[in-house]
PDB file of N, CA and C in Angstrom:
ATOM      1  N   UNK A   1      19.203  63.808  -4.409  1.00  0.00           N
ATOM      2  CA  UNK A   1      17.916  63.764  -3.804  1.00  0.00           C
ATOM      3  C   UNK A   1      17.467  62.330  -3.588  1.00  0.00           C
ATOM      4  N   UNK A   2      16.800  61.973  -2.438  1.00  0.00           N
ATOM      5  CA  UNK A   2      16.700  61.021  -2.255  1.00  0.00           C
ATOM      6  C   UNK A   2      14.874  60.799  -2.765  1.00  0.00           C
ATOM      7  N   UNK A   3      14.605  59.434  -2.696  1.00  0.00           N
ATOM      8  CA  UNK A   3      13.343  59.130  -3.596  1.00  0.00           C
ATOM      9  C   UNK A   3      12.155  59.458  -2.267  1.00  0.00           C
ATOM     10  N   UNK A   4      11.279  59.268  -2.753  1.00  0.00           N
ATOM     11  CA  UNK A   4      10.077  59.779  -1.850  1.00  0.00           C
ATOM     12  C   UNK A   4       9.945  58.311  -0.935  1.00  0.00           C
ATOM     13  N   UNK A   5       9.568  58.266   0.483  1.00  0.00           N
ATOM     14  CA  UNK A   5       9.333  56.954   1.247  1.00  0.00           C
ATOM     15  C   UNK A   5       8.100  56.227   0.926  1.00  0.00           C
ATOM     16  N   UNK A   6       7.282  56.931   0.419  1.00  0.00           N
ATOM     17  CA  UNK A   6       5.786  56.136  -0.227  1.00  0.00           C
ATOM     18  C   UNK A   6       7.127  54.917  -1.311  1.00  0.00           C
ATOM     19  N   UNK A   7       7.358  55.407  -2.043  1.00  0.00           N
ATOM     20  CA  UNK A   7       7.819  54.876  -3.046  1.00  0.00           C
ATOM     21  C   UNK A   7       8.741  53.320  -2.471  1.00  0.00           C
ATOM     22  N   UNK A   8       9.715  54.024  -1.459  1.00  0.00           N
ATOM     23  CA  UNK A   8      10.243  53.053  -0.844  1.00  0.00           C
ATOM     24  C   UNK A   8       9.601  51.740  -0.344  1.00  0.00           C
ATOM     25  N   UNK A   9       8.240  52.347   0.676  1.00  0.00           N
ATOM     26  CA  UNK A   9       7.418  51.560   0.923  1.00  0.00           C
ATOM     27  C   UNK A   9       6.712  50.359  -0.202  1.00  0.00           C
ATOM     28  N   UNK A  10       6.540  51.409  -0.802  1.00  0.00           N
ATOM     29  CA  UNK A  10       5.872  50.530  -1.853  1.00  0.00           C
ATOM     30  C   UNK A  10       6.765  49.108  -2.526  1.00  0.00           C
ATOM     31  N   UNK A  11       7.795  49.702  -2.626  1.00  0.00           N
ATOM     32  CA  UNK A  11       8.398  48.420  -3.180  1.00  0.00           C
ATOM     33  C   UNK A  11       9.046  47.473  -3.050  1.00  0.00           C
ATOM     34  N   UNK A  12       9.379  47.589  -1.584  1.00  0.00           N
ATOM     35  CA  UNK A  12       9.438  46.695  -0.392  1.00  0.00           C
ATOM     36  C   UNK A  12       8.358  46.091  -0.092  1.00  0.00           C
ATOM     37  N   UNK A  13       7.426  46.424   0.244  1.00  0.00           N
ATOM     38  CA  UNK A  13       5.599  45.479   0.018  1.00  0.00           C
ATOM     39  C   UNK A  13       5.661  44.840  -1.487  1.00  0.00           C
ATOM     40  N   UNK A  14       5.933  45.001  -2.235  1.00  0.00           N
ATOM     41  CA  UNK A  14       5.851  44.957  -3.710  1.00  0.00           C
ATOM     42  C   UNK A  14       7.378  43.275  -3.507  1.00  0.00           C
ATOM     43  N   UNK A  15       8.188  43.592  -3.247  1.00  0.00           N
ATOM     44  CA  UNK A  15       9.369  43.015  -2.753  1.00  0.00           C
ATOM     45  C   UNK A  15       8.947  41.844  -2.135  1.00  0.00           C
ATOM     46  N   UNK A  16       7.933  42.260  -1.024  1.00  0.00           N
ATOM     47  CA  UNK A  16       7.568  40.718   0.160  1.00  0.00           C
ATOM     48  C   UNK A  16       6.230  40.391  -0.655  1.00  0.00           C
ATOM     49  N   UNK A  17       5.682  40.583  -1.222  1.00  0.00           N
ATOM     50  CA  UNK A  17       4.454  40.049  -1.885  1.00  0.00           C
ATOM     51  C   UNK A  17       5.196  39.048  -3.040  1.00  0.00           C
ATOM     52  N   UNK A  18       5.874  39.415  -3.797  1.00  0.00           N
ATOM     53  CA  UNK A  18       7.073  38.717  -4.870  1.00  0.00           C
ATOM     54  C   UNK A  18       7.664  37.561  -4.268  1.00  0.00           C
ATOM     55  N   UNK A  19       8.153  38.028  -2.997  1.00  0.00           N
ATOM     56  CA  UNK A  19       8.626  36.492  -2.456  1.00  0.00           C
ATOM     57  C   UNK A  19       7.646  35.559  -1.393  1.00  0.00           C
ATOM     58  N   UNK A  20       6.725  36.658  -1.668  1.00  0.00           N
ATOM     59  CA  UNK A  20       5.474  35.162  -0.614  1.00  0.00           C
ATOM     60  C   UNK A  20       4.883  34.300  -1.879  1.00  0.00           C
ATOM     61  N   UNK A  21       4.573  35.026  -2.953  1.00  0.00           N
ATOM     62  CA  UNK A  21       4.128  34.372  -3.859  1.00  0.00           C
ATOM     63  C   UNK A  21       5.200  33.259  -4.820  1.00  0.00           C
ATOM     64  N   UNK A  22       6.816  33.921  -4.390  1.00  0.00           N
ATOM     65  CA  UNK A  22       7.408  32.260  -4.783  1.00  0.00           C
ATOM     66  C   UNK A  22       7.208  31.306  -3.794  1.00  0.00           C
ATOM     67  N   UNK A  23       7.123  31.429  -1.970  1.00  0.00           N
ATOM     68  CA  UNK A  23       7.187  30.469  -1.428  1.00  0.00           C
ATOM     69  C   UNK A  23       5.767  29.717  -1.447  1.00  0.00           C
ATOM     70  N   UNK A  24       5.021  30.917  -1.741  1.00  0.00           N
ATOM     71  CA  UNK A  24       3.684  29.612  -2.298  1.00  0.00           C
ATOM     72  C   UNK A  24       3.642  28.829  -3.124  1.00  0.00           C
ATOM     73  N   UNK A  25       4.962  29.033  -4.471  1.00  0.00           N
ATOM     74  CA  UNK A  25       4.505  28.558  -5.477  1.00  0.00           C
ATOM     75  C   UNK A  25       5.217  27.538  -4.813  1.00  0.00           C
ATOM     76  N   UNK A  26       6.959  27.533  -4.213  1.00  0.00           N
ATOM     77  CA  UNK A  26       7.206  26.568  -3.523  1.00  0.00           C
ATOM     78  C   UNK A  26       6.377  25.500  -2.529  1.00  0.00           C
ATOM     79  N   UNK A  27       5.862  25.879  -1.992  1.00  0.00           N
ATOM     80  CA  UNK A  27       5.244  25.013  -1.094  1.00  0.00           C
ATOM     81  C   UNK A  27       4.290  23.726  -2.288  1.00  0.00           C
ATOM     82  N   UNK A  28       3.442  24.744  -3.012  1.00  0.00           N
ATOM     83  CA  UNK A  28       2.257  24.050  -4.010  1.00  0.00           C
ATOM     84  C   UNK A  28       3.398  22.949  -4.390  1.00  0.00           C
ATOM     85  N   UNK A  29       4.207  23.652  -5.121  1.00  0.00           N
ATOM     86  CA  UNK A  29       5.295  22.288  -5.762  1.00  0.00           C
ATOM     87  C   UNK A  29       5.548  21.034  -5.257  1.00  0.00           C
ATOM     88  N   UNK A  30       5.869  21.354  -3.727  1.00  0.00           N
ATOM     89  CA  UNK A  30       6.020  20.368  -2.689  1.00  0.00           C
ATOM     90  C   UNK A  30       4.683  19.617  -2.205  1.00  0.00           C
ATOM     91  N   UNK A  31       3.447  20.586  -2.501  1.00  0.00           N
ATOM     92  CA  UNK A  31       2.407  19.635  -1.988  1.00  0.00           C
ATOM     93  C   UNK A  31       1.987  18.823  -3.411  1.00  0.00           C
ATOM     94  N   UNK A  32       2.303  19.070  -4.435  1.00  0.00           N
ATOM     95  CA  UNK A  32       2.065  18.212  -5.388  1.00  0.00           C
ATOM     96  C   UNK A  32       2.966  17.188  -5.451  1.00  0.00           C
ATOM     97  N   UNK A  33       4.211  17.083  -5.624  1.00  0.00           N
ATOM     98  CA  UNK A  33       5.334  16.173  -5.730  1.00  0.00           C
ATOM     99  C   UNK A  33       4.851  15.196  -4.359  1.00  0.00           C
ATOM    100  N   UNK A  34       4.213  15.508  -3.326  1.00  0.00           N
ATOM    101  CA  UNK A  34       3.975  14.821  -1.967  1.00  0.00           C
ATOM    102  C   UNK A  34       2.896  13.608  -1.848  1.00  0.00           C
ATOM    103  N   UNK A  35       1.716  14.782  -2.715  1.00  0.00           N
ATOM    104  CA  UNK A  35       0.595  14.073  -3.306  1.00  0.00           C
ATOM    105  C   UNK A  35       0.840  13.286  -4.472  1.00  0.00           C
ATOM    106  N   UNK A  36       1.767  13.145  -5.566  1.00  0.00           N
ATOM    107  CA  UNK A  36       1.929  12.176  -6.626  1.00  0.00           C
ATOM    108  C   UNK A  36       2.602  10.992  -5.669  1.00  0.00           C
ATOM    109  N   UNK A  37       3.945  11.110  -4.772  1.00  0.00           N
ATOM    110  CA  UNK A  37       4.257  10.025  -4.309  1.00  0.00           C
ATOM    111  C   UNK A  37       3.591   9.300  -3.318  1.00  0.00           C
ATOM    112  N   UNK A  38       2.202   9.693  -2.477  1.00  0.00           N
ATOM    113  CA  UNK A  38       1.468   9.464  -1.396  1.00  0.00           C
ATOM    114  C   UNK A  38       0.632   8.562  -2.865  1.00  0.00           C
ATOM    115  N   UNK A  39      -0.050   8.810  -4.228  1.00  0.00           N
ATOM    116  CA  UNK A  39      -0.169   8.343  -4.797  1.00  0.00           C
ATOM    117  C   UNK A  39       0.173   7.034  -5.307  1.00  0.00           C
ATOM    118  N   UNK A  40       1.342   7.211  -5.728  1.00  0.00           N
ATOM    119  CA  UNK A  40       2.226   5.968  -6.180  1.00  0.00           C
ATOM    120  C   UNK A  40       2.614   5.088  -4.974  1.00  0.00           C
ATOM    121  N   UNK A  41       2.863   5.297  -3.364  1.00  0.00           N
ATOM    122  CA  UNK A  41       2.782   4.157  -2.799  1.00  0.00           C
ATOM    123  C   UNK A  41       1.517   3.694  -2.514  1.00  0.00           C
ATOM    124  N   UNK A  42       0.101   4.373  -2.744  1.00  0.00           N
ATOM    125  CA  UNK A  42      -0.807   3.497  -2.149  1.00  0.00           C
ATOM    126  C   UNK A  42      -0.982   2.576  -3.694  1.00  0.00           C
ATOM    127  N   UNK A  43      -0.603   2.854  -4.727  1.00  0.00           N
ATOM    128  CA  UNK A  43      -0.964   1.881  -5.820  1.00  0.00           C
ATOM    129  C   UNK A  43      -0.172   0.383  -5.321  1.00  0.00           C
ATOM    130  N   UNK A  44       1.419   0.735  -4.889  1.00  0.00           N
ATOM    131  CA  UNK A  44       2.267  -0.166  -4.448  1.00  0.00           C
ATOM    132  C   UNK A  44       1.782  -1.097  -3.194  1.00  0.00           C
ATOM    133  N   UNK A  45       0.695  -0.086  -2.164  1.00  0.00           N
ATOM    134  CA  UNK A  45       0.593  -1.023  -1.120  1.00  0.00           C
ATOM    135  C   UNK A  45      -0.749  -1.970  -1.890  1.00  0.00           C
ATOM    136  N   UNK A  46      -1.725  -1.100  -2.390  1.00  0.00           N
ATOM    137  CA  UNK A  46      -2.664  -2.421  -3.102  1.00  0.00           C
ATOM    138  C   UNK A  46      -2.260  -3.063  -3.773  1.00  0.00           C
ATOM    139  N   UNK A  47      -1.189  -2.907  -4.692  1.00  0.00           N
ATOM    140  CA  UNK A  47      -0.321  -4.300  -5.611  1.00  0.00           C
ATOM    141  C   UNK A  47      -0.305  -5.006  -4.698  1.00  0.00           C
ATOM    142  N   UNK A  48       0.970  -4.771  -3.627  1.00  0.00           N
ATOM    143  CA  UNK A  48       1.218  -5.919  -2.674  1.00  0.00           C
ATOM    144  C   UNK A  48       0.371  -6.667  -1.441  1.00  0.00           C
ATOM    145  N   UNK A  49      -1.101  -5.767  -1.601  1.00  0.00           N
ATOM    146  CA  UNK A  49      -2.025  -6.432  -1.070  1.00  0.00           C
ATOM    147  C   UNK A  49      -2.785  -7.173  -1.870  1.00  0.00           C
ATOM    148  N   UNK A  50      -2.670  -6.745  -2.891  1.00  0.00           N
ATOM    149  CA  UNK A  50      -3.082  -7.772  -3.982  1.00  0.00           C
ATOM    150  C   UNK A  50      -2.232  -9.492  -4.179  1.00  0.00           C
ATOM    151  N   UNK A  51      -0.910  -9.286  -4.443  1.00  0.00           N
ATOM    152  CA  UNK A  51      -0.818 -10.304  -4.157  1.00  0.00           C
ATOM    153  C   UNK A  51      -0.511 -11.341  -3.642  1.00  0.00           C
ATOM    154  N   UNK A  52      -0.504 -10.585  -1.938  1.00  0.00           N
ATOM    155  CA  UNK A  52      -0.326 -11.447  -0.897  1.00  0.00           C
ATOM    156  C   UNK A  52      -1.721 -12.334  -0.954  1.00  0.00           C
ATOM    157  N   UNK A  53      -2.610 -11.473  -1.061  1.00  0.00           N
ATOM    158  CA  UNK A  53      -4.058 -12.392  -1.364  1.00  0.00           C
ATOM    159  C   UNK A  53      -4.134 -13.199  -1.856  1.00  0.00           C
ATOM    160  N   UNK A  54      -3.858 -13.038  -3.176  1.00  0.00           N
ATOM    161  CA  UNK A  54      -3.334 -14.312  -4.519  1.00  0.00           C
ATOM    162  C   UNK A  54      -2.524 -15.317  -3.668  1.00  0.00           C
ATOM    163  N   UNK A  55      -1.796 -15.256  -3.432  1.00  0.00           N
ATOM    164  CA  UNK A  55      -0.756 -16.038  -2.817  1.00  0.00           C
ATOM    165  C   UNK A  55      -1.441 -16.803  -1.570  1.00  0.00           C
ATOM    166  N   UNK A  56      -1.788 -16.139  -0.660  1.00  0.00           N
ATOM    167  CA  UNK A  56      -3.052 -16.427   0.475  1.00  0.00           C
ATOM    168  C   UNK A  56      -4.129 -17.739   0.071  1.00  0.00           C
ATOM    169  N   UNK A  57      -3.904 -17.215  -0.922  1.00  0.00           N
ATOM    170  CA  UNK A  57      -5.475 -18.264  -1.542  1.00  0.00           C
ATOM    171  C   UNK A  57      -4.922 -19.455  -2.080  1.00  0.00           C
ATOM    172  N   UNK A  58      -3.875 -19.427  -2.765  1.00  0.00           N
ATOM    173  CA  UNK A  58      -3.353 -20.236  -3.681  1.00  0.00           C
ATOM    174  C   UNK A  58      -2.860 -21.377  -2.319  1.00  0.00           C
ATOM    175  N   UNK A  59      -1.981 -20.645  -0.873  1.00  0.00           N
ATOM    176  CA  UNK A  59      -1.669 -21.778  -0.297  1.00  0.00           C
ATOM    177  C   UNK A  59      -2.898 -22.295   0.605  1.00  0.00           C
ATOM    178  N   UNK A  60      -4.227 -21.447   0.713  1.00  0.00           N
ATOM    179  CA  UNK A  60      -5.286 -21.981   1.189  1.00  0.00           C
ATOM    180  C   UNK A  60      -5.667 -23.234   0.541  1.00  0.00           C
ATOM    181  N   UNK A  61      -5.155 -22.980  -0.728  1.00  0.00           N
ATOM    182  CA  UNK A  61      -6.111 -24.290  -1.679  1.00  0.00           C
ATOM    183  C   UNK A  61      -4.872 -25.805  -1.668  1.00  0.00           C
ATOM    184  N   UNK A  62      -3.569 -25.298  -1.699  1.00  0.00           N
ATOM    185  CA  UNK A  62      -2.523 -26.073  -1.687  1.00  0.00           C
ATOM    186  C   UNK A  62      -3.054 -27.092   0.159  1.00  0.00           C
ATOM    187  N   UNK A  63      -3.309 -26.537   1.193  1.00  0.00           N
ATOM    188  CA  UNK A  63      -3.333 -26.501   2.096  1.00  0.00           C
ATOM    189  C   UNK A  63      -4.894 -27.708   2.552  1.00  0.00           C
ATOM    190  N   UNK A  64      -5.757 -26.877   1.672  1.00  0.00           N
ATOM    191  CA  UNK A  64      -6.935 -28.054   1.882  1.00  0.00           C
ATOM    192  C   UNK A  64      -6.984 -29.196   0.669  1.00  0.00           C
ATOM    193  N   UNK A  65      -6.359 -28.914  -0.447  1.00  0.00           N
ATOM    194  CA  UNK A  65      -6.205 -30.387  -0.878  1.00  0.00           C
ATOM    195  C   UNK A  65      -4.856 -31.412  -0.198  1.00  0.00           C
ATOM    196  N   UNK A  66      -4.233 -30.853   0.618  1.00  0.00           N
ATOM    197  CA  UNK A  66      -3.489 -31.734   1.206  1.00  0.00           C
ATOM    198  C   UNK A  66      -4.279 -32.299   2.420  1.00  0.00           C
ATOM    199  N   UNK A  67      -4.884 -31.753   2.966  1.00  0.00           N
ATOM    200  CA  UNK A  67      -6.094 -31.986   4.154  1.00  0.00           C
ATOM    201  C   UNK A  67      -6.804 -33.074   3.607  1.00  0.00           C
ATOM    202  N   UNK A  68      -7.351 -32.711   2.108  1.00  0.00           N
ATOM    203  CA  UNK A  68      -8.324 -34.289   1.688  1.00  0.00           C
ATOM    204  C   UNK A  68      -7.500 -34.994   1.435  1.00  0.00           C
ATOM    205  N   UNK A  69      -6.256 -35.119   1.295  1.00  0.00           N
ATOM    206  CA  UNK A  69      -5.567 -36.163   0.880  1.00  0.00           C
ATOM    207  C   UNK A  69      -5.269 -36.897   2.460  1.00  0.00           C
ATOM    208  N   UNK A  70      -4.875 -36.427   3.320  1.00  0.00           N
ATOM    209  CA  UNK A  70      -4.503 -36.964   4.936  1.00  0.00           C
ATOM    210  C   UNK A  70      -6.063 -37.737   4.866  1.00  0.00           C
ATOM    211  N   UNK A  71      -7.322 -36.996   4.866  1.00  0.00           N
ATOM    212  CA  UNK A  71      -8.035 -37.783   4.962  1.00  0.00           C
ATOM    213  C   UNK A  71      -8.538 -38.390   4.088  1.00  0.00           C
ATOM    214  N   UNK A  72      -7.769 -38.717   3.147  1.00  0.00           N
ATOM    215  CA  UNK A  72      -8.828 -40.242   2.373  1.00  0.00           C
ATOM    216  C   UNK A  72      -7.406 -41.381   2.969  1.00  0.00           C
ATOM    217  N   UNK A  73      -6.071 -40.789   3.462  1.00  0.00           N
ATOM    218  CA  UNK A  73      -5.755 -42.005   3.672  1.00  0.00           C
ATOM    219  C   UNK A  73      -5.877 -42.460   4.772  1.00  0.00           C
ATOM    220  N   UNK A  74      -6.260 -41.335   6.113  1.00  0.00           N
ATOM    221  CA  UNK A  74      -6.622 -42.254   7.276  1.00  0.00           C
ATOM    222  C   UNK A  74      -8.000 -42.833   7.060  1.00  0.00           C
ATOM    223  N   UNK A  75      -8.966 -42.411   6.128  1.00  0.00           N
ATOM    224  CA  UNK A  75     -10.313 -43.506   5.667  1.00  0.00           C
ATOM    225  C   UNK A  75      -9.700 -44.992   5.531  1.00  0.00           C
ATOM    226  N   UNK A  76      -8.786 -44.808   4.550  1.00  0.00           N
ATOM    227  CA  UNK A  76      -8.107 -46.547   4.095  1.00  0.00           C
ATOM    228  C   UNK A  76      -7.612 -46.633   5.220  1.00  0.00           C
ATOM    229  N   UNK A  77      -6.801 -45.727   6.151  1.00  0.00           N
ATOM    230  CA  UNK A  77      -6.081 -46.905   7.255  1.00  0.00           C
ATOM    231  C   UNK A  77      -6.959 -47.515   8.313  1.00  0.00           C
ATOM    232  N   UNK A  78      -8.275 -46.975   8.910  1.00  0.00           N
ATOM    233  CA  UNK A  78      -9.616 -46.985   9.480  1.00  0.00           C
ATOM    234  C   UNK A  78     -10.349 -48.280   8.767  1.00  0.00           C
ATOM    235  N   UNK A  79     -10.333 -48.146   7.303  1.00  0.00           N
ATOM    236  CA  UNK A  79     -10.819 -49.279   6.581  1.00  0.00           C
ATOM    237  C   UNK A  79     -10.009 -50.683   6.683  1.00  0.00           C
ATOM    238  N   UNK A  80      -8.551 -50.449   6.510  1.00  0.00           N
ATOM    239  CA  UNK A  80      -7.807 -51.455   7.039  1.00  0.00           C
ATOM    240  C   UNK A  80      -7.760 -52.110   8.587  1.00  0.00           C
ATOM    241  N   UNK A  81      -8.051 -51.019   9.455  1.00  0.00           N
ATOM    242  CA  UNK A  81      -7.940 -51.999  10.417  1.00  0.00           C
ATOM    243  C   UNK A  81      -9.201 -52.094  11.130  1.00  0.00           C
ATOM    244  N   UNK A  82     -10.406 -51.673  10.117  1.00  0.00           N
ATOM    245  CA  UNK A  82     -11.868 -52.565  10.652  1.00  0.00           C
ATOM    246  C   UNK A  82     -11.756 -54.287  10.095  1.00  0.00           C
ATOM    247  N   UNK A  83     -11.524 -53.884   9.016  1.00  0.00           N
ATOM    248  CA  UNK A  83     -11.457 -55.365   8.445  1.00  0.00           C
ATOM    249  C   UNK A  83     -10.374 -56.324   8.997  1.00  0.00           C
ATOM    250  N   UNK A  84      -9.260 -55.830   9.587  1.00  0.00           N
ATOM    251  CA  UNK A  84      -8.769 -56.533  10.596  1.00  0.00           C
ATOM    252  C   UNK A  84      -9.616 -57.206  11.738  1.00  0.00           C
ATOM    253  N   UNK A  85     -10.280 -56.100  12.371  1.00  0.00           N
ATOM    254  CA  UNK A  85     -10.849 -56.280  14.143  1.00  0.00           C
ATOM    255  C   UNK A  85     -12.095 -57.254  13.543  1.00  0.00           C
ATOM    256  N   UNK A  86     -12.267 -57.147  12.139  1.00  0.00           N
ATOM    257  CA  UNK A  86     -13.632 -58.014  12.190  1.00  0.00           C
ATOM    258  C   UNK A  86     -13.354 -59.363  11.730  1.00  0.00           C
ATOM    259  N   UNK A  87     -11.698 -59.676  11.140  1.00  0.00           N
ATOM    260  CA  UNK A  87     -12.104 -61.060  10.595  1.00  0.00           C
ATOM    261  C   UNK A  87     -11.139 -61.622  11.633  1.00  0.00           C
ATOM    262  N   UNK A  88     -10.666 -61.298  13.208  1.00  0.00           N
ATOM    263  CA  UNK A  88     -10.562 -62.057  13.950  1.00  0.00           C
ATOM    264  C   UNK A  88     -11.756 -62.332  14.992  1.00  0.00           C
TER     265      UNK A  88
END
């Protein structure tokens, strides 16, 4: 005797409900593992925006004390050759 088709039905629905609810759990898995690494590179891109900044600044400052240095010596070379033009 064969089983009643309610029954059949049933557990075939019973069957695709079982495997929608692994591919959800699949998917969740994947949207978490997606979201931890979307995580971990934006920490990586603010590190490395961090310290390109640092770095940014450091040759800003390297950059304008070499600037006062060009100009205190064209002051002396300006100073040198006023005192030239004036004691001829």
């Amino acid at each position: 005797m064969s089983e009643d088709p309610i029954y059949d039905s049933a557990d075939a629905q019973l069957a695709r409900r079982v495997a929608a609810l692994e591919r959800l759990a699949e998917t969740q898995d994947i949207l978490d593992r997606t979201e931890a690494l979307a995580v971990r590179q934006r920490q990586q891109v603010e590190q490395s925006r961090t310290h390109l900044l640092e770095k940014l600044s450091r040759v800003q400052d390297e950059h304008s004390a070499l600037l006062a240095q060009q100009g205190e010596k064209l002051d002396q070379i300006l100073t040198i050759l006023r005192s030239m033009n004036d004691s001829r």
